[in-house]
PDB file of N, CA and C in Angstrom:
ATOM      1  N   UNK A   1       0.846  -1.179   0.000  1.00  0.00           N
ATOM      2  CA  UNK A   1       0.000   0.000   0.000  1.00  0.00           C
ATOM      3  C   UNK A   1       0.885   1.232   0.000  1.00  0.00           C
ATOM      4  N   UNK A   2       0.829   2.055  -0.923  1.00  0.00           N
ATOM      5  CA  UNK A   2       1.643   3.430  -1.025  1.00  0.00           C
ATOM      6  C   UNK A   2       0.698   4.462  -1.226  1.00  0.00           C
ATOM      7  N   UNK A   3       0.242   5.230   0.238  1.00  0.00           N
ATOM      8  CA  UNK A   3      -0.310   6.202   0.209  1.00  0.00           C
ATOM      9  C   UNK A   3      -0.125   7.422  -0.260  1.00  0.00           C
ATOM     10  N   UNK A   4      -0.933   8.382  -0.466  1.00  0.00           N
ATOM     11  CA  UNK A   4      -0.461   9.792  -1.466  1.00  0.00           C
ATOM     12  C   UNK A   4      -0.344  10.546  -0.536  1.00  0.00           C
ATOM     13  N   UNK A   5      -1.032  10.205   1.067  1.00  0.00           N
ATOM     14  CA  UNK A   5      -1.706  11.771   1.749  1.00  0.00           C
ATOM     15  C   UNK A   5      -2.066  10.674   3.323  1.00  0.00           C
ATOM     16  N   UNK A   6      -1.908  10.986   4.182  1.00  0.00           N
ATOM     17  CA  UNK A   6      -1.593  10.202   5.475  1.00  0.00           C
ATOM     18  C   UNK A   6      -2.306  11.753   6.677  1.00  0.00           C
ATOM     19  N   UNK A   7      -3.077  11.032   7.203  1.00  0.00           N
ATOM     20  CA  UNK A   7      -3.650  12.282   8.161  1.00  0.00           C
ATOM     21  C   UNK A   7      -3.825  11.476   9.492  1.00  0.00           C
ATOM     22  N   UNK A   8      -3.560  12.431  10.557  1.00  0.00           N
ATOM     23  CA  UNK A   8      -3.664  11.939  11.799  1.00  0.00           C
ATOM     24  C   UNK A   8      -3.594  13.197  12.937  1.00  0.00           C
ATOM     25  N   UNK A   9      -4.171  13.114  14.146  1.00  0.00           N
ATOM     26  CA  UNK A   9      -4.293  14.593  14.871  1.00  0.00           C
ATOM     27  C   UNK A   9      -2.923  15.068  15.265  1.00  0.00           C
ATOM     28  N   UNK A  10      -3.247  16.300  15.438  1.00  0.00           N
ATOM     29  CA  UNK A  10      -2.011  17.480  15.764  1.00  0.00           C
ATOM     30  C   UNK A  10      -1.360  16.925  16.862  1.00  0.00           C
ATOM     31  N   UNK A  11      -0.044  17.271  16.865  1.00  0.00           N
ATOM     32  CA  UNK A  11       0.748  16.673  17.949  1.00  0.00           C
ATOM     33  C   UNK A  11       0.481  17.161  18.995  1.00  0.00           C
ATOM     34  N   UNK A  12      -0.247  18.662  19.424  1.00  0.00           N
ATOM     35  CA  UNK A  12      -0.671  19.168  20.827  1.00  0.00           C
ATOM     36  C   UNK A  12      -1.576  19.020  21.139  1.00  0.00           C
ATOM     37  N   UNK A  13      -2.369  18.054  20.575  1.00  0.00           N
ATOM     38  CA  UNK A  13      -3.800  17.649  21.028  1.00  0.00           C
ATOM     39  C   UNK A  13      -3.489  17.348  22.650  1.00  0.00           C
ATOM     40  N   UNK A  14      -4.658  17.163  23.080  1.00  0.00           N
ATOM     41  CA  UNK A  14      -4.081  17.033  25.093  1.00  0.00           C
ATOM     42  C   UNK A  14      -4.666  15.877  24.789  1.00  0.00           C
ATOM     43  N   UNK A  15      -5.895  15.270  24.215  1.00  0.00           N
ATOM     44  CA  UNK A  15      -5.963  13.725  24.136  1.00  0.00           C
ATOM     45  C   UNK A  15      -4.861  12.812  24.260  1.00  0.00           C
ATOM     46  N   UNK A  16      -4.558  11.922  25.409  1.00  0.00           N
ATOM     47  CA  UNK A  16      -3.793  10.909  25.404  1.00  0.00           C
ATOM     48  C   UNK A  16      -3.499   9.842  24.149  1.00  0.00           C
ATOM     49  N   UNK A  17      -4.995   9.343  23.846  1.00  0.00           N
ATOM     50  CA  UNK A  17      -5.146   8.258  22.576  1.00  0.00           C
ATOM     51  C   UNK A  17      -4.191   8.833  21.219  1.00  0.00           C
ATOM     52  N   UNK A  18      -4.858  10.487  21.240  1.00  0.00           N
ATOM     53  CA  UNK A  18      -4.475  11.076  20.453  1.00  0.00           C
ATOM     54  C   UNK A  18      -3.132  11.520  20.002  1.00  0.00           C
ATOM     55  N   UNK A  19      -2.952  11.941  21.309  1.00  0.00           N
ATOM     56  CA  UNK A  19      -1.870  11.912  20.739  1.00  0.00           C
ATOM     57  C   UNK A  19      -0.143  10.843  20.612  1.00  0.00           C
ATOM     58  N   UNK A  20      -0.731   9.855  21.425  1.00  0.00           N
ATOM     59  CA  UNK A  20       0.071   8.207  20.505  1.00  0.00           C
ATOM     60  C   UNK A  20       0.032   7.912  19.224  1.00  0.00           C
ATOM     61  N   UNK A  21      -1.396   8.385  19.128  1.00  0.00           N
ATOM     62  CA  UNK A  21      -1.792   8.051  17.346  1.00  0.00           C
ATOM     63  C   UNK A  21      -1.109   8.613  16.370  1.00  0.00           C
ATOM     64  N   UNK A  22      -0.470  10.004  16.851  1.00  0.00           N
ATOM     65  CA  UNK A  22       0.141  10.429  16.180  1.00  0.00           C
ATOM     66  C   UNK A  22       1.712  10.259  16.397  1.00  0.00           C
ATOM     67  N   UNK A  23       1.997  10.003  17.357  1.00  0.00           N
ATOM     68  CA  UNK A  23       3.714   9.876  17.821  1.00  0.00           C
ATOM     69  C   UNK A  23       3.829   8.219  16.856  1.00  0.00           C
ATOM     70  N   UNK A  24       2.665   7.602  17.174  1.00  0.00           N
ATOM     71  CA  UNK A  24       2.974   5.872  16.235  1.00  0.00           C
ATOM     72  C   UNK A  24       3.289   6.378  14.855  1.00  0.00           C
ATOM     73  N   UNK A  25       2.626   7.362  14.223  1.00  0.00           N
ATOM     74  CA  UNK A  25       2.408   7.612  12.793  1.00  0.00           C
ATOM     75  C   UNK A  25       3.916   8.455  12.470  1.00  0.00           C
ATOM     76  N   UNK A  26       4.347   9.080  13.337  1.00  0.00           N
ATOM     77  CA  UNK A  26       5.867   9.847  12.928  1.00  0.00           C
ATOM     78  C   UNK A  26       6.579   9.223  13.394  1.00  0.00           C
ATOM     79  N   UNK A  27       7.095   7.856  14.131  1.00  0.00           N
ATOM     80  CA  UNK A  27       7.634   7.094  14.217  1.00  0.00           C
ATOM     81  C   UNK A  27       7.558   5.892  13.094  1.00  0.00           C
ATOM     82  N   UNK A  28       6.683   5.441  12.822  1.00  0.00           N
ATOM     83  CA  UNK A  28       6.507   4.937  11.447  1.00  0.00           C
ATOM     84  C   UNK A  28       6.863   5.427  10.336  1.00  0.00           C
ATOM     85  N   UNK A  29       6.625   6.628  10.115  1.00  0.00           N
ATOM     86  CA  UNK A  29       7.042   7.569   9.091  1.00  0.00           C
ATOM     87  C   UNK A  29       8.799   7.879   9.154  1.00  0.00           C
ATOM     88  N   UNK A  30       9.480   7.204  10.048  1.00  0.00           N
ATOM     89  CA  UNK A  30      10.416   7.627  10.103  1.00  0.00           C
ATOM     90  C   UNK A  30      11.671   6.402   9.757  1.00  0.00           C
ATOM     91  N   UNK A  31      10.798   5.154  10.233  1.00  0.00           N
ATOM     92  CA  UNK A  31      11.562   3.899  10.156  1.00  0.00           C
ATOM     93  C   UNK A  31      11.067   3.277   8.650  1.00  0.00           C
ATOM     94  N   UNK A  32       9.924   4.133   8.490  1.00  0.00           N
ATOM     95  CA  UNK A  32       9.899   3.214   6.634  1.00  0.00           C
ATOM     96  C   UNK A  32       9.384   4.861   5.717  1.00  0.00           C
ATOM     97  N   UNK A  33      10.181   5.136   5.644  1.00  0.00           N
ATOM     98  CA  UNK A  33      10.010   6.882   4.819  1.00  0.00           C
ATOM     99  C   UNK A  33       9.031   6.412   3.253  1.00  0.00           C
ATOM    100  N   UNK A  34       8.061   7.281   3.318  1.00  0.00           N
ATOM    101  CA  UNK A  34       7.337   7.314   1.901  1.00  0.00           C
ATOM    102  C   UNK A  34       7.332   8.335   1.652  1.00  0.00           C
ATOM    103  N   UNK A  35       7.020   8.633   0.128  1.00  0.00           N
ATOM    104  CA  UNK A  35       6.882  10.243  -0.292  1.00  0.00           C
ATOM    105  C   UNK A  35       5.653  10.629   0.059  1.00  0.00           C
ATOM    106  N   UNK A  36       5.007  11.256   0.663  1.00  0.00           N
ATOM    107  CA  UNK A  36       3.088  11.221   1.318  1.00  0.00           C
ATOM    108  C   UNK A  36       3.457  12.481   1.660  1.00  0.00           C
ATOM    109  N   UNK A  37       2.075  13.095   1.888  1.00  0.00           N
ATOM    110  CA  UNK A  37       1.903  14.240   2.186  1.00  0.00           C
ATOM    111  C   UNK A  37       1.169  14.376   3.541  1.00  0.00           C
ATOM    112  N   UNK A  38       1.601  14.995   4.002  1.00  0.00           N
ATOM    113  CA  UNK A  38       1.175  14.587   6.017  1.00  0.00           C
ATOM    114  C   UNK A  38       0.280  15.969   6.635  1.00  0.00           C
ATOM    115  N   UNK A  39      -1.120  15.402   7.319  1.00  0.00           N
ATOM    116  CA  UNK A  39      -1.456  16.600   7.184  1.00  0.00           C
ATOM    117  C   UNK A  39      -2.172  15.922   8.404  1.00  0.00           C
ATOM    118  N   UNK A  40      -2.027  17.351   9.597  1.00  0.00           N
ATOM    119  CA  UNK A  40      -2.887  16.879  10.900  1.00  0.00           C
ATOM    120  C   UNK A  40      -4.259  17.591  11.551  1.00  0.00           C
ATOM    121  N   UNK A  41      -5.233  17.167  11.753  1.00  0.00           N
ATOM    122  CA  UNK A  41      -6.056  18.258  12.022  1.00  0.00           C
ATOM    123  C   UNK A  41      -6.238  17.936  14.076  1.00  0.00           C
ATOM    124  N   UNK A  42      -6.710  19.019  14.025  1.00  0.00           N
ATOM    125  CA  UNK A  42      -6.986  19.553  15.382  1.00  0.00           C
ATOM    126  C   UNK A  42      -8.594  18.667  16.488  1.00  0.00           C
ATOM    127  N   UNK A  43      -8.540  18.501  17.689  1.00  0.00           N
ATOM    128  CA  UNK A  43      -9.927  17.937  18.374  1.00  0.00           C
ATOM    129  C   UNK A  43      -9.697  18.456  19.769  1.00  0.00           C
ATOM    130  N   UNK A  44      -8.803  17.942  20.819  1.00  0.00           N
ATOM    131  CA  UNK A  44      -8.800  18.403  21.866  1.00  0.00           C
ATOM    132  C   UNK A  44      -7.685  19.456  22.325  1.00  0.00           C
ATOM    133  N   UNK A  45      -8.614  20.722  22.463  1.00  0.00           N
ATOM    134  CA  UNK A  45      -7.905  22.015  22.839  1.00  0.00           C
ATOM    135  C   UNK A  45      -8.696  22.835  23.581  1.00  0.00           C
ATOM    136  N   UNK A  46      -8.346  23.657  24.721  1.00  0.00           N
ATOM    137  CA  UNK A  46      -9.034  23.819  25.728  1.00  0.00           C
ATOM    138  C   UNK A  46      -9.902  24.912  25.180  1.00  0.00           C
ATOM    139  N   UNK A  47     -11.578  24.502  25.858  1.00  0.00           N
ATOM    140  CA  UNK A  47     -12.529  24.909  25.520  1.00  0.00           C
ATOM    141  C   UNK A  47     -12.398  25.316  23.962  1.00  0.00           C
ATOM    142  N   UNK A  48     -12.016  24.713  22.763  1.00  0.00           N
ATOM    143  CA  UNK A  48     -12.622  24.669  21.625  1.00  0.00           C
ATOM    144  C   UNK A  48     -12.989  23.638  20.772  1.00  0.00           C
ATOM    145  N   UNK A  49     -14.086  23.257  19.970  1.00  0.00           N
ATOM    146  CA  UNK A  49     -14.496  24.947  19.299  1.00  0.00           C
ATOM    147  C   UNK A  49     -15.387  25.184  20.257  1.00  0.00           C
ATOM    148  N   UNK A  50     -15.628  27.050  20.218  1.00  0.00           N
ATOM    149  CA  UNK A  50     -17.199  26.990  20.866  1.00  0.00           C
ATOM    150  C   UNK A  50     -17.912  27.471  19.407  1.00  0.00           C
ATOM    151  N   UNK A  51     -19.098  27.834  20.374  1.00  0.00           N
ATOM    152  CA  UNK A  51     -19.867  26.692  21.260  1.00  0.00           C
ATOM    153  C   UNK A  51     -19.435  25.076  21.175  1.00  0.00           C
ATOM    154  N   UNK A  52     -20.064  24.331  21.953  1.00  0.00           N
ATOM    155  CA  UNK A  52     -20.196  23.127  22.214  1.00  0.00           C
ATOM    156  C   UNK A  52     -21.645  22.766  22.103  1.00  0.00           C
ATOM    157  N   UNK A  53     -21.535  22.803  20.456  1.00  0.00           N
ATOM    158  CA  UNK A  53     -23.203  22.377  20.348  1.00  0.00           C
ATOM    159  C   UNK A  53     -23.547  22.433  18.712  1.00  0.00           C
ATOM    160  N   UNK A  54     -24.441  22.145  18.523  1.00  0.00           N
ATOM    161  CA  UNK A  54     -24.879  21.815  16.893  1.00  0.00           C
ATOM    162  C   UNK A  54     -24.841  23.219  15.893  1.00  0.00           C
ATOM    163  N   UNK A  55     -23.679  23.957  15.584  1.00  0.00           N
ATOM    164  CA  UNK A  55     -24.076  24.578  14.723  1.00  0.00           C
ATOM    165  C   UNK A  55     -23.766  24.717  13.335  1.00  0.00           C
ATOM    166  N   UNK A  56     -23.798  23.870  12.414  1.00  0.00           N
ATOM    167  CA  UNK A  56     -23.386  24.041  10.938  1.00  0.00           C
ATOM    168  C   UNK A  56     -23.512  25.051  10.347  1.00  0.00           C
ATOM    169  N   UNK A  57     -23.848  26.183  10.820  1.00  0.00           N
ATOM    170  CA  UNK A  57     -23.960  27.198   9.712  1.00  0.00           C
ATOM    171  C   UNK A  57     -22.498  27.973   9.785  1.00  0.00           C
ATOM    172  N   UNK A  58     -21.778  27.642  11.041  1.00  0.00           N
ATOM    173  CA  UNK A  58     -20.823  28.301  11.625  1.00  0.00           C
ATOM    174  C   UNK A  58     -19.248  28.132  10.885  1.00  0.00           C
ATOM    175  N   UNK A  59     -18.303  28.384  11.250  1.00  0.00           N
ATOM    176  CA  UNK A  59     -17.084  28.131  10.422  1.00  0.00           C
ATOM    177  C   UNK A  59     -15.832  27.451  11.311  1.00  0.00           C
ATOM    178  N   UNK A  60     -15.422  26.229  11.438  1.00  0.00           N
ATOM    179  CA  UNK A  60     -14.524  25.975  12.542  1.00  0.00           C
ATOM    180  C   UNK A  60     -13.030  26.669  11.969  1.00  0.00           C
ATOM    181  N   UNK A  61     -12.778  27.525  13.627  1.00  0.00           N
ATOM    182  CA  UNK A  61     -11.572  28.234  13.668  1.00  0.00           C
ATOM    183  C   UNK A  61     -10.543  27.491  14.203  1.00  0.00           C
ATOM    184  N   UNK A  62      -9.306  27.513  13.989  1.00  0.00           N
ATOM    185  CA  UNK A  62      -7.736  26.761  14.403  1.00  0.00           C
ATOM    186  C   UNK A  62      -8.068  27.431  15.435  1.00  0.00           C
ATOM    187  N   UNK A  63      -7.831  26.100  16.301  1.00  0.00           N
ATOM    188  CA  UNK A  63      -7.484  26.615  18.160  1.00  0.00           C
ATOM    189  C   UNK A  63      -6.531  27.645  18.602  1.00  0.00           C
ATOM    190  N   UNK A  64      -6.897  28.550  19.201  1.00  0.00           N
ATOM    191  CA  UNK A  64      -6.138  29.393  19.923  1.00  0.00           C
ATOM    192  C   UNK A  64      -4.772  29.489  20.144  1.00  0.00           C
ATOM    193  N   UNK A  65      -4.817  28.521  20.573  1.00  0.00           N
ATOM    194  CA  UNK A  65      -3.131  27.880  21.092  1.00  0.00           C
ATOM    195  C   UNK A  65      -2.201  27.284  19.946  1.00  0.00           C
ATOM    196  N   UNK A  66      -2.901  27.319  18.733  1.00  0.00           N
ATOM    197  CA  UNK A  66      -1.990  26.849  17.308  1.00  0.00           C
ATOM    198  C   UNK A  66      -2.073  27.767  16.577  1.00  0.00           C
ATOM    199  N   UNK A  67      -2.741  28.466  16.620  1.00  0.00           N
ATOM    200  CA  UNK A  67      -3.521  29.457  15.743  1.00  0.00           C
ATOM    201  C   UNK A  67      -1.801  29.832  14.915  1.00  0.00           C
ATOM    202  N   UNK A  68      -1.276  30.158  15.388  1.00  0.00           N
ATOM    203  CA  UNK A  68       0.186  31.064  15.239  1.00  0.00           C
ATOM    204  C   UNK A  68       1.081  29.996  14.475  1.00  0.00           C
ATOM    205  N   UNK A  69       0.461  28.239  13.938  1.00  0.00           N
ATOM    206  CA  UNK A  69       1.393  27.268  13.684  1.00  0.00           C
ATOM    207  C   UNK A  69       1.156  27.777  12.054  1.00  0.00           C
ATOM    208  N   UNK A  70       1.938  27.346  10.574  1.00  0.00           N
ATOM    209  CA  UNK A  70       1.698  27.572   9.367  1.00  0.00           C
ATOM    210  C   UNK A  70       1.218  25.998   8.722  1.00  0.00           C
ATOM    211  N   UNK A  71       0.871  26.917   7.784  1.00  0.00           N
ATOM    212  CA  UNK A  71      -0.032  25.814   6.716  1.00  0.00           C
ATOM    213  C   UNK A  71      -1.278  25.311   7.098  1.00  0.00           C
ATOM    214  N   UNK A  72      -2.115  25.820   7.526  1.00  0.00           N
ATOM    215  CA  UNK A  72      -3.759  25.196   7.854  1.00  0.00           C
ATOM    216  C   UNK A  72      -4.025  25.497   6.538  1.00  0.00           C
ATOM    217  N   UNK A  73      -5.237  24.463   6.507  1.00  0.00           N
ATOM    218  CA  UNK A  73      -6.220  24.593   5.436  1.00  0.00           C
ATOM    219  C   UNK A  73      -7.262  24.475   5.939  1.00  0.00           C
ATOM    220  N   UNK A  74      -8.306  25.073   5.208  1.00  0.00           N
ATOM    221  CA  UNK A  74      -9.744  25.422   5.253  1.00  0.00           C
ATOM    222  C   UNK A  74     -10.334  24.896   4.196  1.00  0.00           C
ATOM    223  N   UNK A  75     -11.184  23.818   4.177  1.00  0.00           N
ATOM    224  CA  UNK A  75     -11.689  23.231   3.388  1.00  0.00           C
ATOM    225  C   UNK A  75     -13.377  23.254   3.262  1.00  0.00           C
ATOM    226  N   UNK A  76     -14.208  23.575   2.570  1.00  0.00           N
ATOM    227  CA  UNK A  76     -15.212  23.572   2.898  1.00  0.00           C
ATOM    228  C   UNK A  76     -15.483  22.479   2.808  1.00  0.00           C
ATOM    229  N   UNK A  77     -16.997  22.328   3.656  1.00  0.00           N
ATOM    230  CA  UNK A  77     -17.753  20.907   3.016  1.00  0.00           C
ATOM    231  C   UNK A  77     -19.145  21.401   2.457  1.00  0.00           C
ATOM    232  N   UNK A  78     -20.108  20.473   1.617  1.00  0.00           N
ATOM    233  CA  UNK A  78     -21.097  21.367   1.156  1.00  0.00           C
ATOM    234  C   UNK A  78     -22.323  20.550   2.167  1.00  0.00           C
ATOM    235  N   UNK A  79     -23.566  20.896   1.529  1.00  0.00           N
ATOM    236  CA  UNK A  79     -24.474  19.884   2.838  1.00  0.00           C
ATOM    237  C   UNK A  79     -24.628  18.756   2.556  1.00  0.00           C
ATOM    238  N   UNK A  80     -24.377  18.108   1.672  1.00  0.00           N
ATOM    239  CA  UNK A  80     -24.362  16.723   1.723  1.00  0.00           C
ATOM    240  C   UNK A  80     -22.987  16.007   2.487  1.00  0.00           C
ATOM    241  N   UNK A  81     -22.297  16.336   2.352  1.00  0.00           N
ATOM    242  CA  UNK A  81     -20.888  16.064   3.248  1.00  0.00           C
ATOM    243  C   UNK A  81     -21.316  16.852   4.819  1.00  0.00           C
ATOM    244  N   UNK A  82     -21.392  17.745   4.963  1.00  0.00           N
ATOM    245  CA  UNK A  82     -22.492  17.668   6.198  1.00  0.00           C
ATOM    246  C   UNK A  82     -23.308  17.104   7.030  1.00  0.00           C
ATOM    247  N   UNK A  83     -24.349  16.299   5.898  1.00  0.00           N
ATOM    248  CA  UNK A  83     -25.078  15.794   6.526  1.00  0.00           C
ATOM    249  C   UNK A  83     -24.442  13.946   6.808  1.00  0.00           C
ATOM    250  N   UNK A  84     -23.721  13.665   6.150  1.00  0.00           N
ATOM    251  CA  UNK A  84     -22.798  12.216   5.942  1.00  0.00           C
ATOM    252  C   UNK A  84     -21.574  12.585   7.644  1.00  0.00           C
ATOM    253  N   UNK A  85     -21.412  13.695   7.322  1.00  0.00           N
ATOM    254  CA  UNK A  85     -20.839  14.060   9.109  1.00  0.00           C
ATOM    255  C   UNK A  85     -21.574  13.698  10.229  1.00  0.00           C
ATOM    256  N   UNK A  86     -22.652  14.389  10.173  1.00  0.00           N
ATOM    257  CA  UNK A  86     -23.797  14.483  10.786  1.00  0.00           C
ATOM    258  C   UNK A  86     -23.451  12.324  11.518  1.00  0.00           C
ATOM    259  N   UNK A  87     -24.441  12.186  10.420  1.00  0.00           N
ATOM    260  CA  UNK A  87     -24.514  10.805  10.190  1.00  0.00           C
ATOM    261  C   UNK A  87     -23.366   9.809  11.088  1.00  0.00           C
ATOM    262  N   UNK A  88     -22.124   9.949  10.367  1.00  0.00           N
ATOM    263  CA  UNK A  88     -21.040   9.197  10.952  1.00  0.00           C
ATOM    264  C   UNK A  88     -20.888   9.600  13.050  1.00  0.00           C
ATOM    265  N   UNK A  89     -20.778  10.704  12.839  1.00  0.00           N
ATOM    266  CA  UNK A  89     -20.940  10.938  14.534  1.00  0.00           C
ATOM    267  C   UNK A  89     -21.909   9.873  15.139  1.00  0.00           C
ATOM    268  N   UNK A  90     -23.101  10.345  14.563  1.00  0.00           N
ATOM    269  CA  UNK A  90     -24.145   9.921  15.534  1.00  0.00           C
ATOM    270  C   UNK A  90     -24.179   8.385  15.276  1.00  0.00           C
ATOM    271  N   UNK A  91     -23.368   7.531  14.718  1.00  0.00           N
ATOM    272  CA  UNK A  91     -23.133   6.247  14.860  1.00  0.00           C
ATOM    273  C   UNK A  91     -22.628   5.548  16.045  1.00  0.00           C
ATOM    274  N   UNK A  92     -21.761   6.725  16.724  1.00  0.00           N
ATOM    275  CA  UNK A  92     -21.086   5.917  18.106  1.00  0.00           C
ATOM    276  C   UNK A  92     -21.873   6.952  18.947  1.00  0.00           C
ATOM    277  N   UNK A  93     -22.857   5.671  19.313  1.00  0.00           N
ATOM    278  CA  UNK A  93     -23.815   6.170  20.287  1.00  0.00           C
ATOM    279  C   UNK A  93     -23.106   6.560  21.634  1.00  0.00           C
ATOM    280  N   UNK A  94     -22.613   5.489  22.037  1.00  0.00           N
ATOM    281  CA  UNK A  94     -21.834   5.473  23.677  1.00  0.00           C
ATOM    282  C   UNK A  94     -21.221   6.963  23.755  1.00  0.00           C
ATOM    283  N   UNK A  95     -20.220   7.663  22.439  1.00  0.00           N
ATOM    284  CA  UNK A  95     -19.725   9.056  22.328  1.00  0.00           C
ATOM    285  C   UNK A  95     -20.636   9.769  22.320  1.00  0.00           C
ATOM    286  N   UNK A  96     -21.497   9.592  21.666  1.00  0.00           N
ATOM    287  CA  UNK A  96     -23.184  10.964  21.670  1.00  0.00           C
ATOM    288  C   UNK A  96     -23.834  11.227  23.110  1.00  0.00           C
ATOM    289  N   UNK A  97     -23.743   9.984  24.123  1.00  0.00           N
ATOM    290  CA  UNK A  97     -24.602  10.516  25.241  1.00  0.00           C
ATOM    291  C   UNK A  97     -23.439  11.112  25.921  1.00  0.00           C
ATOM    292  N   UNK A  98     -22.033  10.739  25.689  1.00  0.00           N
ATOM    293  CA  UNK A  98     -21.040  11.274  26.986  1.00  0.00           C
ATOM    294  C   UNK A  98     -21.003  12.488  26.350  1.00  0.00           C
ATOM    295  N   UNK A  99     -21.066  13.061  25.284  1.00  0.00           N
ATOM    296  CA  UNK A  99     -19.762  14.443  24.251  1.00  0.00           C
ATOM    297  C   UNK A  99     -20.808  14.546  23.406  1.00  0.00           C
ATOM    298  N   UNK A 100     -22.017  14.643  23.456  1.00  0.00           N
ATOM    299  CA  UNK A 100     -22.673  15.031  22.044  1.00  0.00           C
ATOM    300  C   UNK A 100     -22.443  16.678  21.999  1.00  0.00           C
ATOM    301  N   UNK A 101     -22.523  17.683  22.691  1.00  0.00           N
ATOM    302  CA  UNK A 101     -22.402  19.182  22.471  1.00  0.00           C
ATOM    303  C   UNK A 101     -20.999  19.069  21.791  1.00  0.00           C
ATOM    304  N   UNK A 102     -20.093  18.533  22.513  1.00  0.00           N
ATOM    305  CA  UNK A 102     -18.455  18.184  21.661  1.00  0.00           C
ATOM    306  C   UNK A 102     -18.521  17.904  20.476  1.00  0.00           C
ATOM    307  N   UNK A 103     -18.529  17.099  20.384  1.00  0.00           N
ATOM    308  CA  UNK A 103     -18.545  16.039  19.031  1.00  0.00           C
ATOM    309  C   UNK A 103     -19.516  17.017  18.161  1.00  0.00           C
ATOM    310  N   UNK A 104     -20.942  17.582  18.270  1.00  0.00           N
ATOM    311  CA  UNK A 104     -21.355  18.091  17.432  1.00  0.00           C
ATOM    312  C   UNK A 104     -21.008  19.315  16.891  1.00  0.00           C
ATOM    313  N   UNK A 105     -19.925  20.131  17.661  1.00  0.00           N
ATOM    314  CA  UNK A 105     -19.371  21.275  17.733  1.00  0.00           C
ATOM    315  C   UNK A 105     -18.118  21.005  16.230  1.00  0.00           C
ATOM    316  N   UNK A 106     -17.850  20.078  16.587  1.00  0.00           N
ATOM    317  CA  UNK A 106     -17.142  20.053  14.626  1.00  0.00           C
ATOM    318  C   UNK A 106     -17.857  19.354  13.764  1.00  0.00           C
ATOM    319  N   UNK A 107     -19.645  19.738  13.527  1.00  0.00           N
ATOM    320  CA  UNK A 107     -20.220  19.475  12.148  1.00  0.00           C
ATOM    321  C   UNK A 107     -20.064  21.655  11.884  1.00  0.00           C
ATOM    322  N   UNK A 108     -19.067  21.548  10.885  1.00  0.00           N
ATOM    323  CA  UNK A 108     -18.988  23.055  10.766  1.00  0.00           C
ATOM    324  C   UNK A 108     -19.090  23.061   9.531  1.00  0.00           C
ATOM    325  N   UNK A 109     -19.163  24.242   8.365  1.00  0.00           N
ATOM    326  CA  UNK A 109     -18.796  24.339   7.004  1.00  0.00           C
ATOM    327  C   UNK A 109     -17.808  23.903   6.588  1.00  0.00           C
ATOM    328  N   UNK A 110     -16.840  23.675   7.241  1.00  0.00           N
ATOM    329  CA  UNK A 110     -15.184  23.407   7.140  1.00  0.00           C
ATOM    330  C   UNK A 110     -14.603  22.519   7.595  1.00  0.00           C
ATOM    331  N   UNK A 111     -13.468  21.981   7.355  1.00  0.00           N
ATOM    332  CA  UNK A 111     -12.846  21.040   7.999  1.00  0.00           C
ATOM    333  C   UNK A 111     -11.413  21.596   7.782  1.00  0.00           C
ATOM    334  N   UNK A 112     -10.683  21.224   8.837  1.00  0.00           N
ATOM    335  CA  UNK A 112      -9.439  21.818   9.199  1.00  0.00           C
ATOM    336  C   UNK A 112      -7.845  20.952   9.013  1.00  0.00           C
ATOM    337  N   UNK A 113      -6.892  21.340   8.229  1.00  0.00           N
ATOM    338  CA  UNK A 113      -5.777  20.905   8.318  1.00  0.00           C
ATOM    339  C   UNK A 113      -4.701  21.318   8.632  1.00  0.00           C
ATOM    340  N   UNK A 114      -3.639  20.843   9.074  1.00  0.00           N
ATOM    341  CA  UNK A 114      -2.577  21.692   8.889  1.00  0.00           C
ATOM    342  C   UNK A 114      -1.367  20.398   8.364  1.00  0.00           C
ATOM    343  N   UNK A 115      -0.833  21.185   7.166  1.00  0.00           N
ATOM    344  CA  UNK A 115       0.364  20.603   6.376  1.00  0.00           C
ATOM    345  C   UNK A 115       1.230  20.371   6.960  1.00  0.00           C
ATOM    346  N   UNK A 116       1.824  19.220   7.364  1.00  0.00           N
ATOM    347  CA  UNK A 116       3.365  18.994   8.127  1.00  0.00           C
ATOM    348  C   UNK A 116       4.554  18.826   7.094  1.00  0.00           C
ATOM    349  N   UNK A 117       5.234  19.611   7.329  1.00  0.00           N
ATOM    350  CA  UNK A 117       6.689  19.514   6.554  1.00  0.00           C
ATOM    351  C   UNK A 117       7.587  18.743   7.349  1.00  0.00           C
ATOM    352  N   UNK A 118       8.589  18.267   6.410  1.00  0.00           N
ATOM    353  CA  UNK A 118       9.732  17.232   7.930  1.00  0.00           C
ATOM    354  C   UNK A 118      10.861  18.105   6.677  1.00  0.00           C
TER     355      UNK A 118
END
């Protein structure tokens, strides 16, 4: 398998899971090098996004605390990719009753990257 494009969360995420997931993935990336394009997006950062709650009409902003890192992208989504968001969330029920204001807080117009260079 030779991927084009490899994504996994930001290295300052405060998520624990999260951020292994990503220390496994640049450790991997390091012991078997591919040409890929590496791109991480953002989830746990203190108190964002706000609100913490359902609003799609809204635009998700780079956390505070990265805000100042280079290369984000802003990607829109349209409403059918929206609503397929929508959708995929509300599949892991057990996450919807603990984090639903969370979790629903990134169905936004946008989806967020940021380009990693090595």
């Amino acid at each position: 398998f030779r991927p084009s494009d490899i994504v996994y969360p930001d290295r300052q995420d405060r998520h624990d899971d999260h951020w292994a997931t990503q220390a496994f993935v640049q450790h991997a990336l390091v012991r078997h090098p591919l040409h890929v394009r590496e791109w991480a997006f953002p989830v746990h950062f203190a108190g964002w996004p706000r609100p913490h709650s359902f609003q799609p009409e809204r635009v998700l902003d780079v956390p505070p605390e990265i805000r100042n890192q280079d290369h984000w992208r802003s990607l829109p989504l349209t409403d059918a990719e929206l609503t397929i968001k929508y959708q995929a969330l509300h599949a892991h029920q057990s996450q919807i009753r603990v984090m639903r204001g969370f979790l629903e807080s990134f169905i936004r117009r946008n989806e967020l990257f940021q380009e990693i260079s090595r």
